[in-house]
PDB file of N, CA and C in Angstrom:
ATOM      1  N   UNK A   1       0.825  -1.202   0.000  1.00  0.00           N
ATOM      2  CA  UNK A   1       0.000   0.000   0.000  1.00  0.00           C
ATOM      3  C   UNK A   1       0.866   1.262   0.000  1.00  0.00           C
ATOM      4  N   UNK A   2       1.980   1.408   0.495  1.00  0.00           N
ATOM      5  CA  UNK A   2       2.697   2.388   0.578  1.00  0.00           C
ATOM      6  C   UNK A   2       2.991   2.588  -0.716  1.00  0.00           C
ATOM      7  N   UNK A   3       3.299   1.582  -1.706  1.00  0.00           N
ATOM      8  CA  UNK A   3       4.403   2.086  -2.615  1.00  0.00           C
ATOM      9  C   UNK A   3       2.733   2.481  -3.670  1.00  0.00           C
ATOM     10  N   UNK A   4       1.822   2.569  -3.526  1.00  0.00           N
ATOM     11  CA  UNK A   4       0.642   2.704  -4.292  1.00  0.00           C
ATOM     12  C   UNK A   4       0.701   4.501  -3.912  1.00  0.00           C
ATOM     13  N   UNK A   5       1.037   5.054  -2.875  1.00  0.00           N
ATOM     14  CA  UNK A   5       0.612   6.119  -2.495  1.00  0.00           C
ATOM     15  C   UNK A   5       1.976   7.410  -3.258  1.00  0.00           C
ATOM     16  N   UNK A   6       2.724   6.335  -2.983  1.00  0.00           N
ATOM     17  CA  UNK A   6       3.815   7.192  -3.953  1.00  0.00           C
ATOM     18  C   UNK A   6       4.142   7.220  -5.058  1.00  0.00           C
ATOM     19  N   UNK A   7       2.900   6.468  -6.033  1.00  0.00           N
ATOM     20  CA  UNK A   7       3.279   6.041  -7.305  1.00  0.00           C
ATOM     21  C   UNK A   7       2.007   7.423  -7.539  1.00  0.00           C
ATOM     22  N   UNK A   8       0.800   6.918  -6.747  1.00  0.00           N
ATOM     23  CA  UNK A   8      -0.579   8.227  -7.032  1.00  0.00           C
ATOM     24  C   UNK A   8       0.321   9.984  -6.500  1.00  0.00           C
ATOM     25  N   UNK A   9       0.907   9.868  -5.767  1.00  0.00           N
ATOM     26  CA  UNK A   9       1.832  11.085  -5.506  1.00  0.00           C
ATOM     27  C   UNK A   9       2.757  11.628  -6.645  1.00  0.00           C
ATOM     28  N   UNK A  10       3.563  10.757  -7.253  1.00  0.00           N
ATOM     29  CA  UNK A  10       4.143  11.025  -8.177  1.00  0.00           C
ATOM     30  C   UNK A  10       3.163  11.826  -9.481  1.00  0.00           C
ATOM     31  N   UNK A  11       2.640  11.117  -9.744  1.00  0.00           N
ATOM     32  CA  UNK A  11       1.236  10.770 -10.980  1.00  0.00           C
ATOM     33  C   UNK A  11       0.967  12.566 -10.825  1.00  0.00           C
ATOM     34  N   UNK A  12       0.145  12.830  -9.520  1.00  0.00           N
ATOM     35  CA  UNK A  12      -0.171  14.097  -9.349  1.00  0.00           C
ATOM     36  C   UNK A  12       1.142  15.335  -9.450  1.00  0.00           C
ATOM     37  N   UNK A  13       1.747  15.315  -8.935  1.00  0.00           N
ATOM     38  CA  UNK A  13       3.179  16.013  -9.027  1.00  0.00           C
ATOM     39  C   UNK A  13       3.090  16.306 -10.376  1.00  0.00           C
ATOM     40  N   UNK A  14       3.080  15.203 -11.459  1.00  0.00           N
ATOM     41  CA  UNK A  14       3.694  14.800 -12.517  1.00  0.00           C
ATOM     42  C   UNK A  14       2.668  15.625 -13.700  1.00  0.00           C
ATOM     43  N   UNK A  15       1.223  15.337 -13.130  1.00  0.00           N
ATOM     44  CA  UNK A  15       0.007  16.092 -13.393  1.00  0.00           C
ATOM     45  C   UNK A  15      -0.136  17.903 -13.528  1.00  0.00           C
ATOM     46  N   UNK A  16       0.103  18.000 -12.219  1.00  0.00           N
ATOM     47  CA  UNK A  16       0.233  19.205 -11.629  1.00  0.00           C
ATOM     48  C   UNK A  16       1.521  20.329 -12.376  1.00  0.00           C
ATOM     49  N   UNK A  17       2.710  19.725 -12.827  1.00  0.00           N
ATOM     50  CA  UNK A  17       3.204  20.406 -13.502  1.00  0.00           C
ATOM     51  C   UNK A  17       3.674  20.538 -14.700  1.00  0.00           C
ATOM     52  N   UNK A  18       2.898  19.464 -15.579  1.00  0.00           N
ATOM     53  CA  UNK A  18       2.080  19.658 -16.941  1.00  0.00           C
ATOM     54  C   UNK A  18       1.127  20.677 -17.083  1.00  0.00           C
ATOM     55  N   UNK A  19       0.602  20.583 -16.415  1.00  0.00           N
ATOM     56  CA  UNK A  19      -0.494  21.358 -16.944  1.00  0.00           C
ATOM     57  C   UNK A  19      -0.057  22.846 -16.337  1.00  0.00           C
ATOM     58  N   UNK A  20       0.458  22.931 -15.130  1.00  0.00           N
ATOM     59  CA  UNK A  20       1.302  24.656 -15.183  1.00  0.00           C
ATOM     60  C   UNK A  20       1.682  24.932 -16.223  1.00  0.00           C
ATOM     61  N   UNK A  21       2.862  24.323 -16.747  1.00  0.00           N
ATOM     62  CA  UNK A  21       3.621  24.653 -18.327  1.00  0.00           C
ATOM     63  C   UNK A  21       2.722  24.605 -19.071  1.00  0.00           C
ATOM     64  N   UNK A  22       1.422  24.054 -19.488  1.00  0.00           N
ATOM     65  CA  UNK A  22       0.231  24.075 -20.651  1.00  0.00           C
ATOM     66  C   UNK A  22      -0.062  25.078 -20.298  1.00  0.00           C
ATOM     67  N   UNK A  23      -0.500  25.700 -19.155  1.00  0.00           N
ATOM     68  CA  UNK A  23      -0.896  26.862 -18.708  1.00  0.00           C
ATOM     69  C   UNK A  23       0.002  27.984 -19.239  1.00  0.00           C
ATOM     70  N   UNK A  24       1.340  28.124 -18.365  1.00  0.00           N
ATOM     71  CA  UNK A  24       2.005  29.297 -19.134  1.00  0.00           C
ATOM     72  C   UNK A  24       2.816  29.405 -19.888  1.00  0.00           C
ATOM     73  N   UNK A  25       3.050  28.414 -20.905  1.00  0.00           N
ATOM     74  CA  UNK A  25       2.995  28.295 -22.386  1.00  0.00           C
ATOM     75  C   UNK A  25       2.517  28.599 -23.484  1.00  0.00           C
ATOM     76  N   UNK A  26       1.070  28.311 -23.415  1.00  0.00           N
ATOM     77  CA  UNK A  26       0.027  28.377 -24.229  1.00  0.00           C
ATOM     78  C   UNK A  26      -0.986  28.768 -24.121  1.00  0.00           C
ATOM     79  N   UNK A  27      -1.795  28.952 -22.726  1.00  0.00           N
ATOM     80  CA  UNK A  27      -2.570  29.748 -22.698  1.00  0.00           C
ATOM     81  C   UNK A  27      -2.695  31.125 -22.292  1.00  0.00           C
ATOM     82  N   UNK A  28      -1.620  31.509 -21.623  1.00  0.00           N
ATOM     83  CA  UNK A  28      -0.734  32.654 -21.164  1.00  0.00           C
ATOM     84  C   UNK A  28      -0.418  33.797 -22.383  1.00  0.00           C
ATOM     85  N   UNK A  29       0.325  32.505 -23.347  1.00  0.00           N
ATOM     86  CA  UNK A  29       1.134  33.428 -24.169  1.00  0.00           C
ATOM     87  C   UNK A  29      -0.238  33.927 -25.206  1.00  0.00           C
ATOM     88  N   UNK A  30      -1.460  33.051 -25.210  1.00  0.00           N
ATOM     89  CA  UNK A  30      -2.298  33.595 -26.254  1.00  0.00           C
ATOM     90  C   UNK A  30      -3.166  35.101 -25.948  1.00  0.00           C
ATOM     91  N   UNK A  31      -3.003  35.391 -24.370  1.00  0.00           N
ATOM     92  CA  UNK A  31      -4.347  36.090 -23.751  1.00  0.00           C
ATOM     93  C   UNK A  31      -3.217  37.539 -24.210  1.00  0.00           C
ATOM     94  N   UNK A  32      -4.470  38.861 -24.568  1.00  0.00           N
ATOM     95  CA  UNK A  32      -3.378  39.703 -25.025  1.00  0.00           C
ATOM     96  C   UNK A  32      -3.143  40.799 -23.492  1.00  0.00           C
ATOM     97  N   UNK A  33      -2.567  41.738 -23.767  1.00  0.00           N
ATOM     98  CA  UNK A  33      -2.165  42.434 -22.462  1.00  0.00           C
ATOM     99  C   UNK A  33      -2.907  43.708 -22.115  1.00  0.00           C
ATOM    100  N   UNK A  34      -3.245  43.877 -21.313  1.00  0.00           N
ATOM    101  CA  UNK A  34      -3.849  44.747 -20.717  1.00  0.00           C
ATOM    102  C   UNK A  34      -3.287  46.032 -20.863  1.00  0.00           C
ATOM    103  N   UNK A  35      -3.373  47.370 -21.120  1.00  0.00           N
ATOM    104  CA  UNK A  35      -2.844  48.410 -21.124  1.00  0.00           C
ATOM    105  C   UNK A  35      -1.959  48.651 -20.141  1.00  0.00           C
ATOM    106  N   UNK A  36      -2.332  48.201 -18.780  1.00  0.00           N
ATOM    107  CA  UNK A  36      -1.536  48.664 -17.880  1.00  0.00           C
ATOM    108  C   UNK A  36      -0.264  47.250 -18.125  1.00  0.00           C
ATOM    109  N   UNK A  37      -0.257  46.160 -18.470  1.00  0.00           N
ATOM    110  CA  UNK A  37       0.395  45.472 -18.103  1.00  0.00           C
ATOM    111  C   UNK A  37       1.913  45.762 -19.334  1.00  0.00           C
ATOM    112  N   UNK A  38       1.002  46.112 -20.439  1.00  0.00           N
ATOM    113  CA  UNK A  38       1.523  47.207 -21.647  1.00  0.00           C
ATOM    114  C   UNK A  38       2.945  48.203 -21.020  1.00  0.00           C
ATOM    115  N   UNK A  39       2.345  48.896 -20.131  1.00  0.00           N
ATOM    116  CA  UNK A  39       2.762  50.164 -19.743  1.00  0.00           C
ATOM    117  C   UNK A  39       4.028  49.487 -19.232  1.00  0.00           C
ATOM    118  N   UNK A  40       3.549  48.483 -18.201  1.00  0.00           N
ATOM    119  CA  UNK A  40       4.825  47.951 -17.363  1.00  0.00           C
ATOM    120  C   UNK A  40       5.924  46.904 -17.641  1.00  0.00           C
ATOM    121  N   UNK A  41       5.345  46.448 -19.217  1.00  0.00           N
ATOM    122  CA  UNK A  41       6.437  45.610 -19.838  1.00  0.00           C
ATOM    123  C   UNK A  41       7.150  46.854 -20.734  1.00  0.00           C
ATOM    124  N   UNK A  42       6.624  47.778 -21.009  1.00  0.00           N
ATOM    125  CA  UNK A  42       7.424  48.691 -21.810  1.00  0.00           C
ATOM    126  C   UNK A  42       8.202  49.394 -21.172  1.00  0.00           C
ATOM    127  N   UNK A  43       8.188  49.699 -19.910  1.00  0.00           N
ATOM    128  CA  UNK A  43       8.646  50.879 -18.873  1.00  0.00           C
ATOM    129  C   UNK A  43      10.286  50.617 -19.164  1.00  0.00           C
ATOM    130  N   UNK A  44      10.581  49.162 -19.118  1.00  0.00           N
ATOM    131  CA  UNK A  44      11.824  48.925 -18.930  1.00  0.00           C
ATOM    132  C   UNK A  44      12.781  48.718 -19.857  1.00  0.00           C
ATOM    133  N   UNK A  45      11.603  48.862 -20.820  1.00  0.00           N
ATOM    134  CA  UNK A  45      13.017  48.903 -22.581  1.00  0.00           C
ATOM    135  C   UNK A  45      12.928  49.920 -23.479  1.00  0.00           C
ATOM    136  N   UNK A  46      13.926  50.332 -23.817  1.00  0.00           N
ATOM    137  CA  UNK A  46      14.322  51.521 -24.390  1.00  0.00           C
ATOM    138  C   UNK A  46      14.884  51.322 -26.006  1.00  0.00           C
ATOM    139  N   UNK A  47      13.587  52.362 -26.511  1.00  0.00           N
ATOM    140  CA  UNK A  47      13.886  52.209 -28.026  1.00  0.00           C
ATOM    141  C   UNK A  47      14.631  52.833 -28.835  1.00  0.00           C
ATOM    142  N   UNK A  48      16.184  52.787 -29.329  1.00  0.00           N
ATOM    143  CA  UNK A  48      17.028  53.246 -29.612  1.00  0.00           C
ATOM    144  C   UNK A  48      16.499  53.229 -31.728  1.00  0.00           C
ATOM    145  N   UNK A  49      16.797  54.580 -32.550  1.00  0.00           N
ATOM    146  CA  UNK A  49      16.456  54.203 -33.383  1.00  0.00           C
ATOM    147  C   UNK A  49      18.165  53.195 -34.094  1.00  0.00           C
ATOM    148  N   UNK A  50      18.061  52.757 -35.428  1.00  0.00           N
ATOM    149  CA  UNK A  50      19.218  52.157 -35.863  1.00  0.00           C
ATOM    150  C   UNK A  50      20.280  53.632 -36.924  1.00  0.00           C
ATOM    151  N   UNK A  51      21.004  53.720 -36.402  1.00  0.00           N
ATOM    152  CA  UNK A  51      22.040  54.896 -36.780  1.00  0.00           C
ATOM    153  C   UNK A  51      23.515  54.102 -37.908  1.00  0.00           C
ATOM    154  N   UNK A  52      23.190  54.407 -38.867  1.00  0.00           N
ATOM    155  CA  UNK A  52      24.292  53.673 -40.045  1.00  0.00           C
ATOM    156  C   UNK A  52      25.209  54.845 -39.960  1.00  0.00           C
ATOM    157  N   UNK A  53      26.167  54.937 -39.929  1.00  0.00           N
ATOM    158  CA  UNK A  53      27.118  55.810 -40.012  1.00  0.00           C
ATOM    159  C   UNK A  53      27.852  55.849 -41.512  1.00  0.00           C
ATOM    160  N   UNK A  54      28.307  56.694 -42.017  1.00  0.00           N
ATOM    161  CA  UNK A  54      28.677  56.555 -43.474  1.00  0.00           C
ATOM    162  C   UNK A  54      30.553  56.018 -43.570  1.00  0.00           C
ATOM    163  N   UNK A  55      30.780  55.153 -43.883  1.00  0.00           N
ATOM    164  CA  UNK A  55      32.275  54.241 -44.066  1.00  0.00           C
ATOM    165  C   UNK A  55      33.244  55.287 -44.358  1.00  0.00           C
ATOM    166  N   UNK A  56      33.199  56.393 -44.912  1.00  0.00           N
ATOM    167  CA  UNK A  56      33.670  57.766 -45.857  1.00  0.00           C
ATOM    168  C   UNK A  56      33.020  59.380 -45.621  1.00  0.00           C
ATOM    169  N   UNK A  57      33.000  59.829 -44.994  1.00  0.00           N
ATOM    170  CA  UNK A  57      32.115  60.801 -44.516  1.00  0.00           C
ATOM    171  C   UNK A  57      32.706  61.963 -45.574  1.00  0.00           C
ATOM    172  N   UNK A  58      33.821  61.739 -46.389  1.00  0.00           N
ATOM    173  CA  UNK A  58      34.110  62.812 -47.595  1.00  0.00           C
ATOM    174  C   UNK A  58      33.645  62.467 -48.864  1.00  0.00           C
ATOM    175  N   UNK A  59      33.084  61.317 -48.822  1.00  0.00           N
ATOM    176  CA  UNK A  59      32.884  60.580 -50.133  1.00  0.00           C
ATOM    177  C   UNK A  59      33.755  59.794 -50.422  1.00  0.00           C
ATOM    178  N   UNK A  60      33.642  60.025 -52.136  1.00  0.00           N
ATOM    179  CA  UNK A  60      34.569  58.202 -52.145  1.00  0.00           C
ATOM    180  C   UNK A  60      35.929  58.819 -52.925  1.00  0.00           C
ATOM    181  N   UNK A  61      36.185  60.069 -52.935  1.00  0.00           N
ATOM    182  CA  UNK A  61      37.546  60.515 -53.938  1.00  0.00           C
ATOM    183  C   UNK A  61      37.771  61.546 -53.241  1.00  0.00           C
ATOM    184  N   UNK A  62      39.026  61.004 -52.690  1.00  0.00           N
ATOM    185  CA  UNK A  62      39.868  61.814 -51.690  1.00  0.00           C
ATOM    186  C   UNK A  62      40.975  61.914 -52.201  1.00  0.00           C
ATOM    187  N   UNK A  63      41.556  63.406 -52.257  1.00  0.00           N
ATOM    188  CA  UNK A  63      42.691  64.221 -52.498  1.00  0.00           C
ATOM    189  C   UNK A  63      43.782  63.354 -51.665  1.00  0.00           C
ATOM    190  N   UNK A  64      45.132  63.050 -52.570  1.00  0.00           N
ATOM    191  CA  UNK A  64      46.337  62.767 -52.478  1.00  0.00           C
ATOM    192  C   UNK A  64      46.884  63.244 -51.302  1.00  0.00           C
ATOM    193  N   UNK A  65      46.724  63.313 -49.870  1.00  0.00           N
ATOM    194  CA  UNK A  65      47.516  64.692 -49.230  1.00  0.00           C
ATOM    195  C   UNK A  65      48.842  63.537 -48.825  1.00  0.00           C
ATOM    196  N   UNK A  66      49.192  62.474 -48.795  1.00  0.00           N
ATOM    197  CA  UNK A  66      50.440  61.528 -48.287  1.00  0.00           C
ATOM    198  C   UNK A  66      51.197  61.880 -48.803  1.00  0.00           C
ATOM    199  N   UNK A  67      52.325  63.215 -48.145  1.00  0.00           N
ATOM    200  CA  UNK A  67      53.745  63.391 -49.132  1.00  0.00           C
ATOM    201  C   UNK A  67      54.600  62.114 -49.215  1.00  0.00           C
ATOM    202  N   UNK A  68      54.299  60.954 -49.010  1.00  0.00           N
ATOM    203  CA  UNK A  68      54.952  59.698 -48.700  1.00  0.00           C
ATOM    204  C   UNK A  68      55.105  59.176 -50.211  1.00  0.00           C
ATOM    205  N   UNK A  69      54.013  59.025 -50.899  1.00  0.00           N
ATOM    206  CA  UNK A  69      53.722  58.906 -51.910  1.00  0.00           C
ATOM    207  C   UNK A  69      54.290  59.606 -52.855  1.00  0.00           C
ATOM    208  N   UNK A  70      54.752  60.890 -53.044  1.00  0.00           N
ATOM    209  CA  UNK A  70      55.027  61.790 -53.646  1.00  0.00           C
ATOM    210  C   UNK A  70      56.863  62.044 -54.000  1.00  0.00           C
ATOM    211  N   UNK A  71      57.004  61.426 -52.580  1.00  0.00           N
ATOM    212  CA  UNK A  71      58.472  61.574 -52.274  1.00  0.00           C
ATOM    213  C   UNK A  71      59.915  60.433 -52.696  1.00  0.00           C
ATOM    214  N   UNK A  72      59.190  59.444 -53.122  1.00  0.00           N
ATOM    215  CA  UNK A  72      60.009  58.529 -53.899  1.00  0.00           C
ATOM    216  C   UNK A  72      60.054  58.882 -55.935  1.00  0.00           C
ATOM    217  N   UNK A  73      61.265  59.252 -55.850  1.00  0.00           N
ATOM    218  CA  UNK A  73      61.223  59.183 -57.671  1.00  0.00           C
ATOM    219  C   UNK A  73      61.422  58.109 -58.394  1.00  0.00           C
ATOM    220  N   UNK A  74      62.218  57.221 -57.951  1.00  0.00           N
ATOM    221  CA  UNK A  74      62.157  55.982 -58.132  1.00  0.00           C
ATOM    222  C   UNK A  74      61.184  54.783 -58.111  1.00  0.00           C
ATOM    223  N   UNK A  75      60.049  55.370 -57.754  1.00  0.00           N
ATOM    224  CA  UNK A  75      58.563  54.323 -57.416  1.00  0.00           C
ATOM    225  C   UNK A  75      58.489  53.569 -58.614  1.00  0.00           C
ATOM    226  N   UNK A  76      58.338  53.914 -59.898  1.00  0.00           N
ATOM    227  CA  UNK A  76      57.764  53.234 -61.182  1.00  0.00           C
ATOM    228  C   UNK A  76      58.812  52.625 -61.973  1.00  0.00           C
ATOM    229  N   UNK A  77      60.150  52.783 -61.008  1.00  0.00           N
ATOM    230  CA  UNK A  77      61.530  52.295 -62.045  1.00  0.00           C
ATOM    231  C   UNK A  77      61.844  50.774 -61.863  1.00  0.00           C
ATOM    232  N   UNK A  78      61.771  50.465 -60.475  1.00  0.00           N
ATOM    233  CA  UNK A  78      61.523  49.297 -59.926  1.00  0.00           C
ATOM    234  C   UNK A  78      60.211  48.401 -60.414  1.00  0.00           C
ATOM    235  N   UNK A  79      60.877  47.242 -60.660  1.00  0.00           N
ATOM    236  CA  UNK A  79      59.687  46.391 -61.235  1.00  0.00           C
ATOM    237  C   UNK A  79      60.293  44.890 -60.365  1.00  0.00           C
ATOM    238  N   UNK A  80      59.236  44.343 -59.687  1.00  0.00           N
ATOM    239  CA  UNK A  80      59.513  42.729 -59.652  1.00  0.00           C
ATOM    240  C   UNK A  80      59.314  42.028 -60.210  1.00  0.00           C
ATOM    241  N   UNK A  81      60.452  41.299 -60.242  1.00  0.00           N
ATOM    242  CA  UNK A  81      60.799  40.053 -61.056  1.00  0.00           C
ATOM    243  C   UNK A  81      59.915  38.377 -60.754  1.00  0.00           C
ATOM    244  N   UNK A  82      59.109  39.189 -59.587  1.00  0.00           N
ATOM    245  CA  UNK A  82      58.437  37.683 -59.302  1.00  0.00           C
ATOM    246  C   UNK A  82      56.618  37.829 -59.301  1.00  0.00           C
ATOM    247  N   UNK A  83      56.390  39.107 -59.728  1.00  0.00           N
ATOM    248  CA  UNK A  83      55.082  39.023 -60.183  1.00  0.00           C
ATOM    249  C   UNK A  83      54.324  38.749 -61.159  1.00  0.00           C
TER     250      UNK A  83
END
């Protein structure tokens, strides 16, 4: 008889929190929200809009200013032999 009482114990347990999760799973998630409940799920998140920033903020043809570039005369005399 004992082990009958803990098998019907289990059963209920087992019962009992099925049907919680059916509960706030599915019937929870279908019911819609109340204005106020609205108010208080929104209170706490903050709507940022989405900000793209531009990759080039001069555009895409930018003036030479690297005297680095400028300063070798020899740049185009040199050629490799392994390209």
């Amino acid at each position: 008889m004992n082990k009958l009482v803990w098998i019907l114990i289990a059963v209920l347990a087992a019962a009992l929190v099925g049907g919680g999760a059916y509960y706030w799973f599915v019937i929870k998630a279908e019911q819609p929200l109340t204005p106020e409940e609205k108010a208080v799920k929104s209170a706490g998140q903050v709507v940022t809009p989405e900000v793209v920033a531009p990759s080039n903020p001069f555009g895409e043809k930018l003036p030479d200013l690297n005297p680095v570039n400028k300063a070798n005369p020899f740049k185009d005399v040199y050629k490799n032999p392994f390209e």
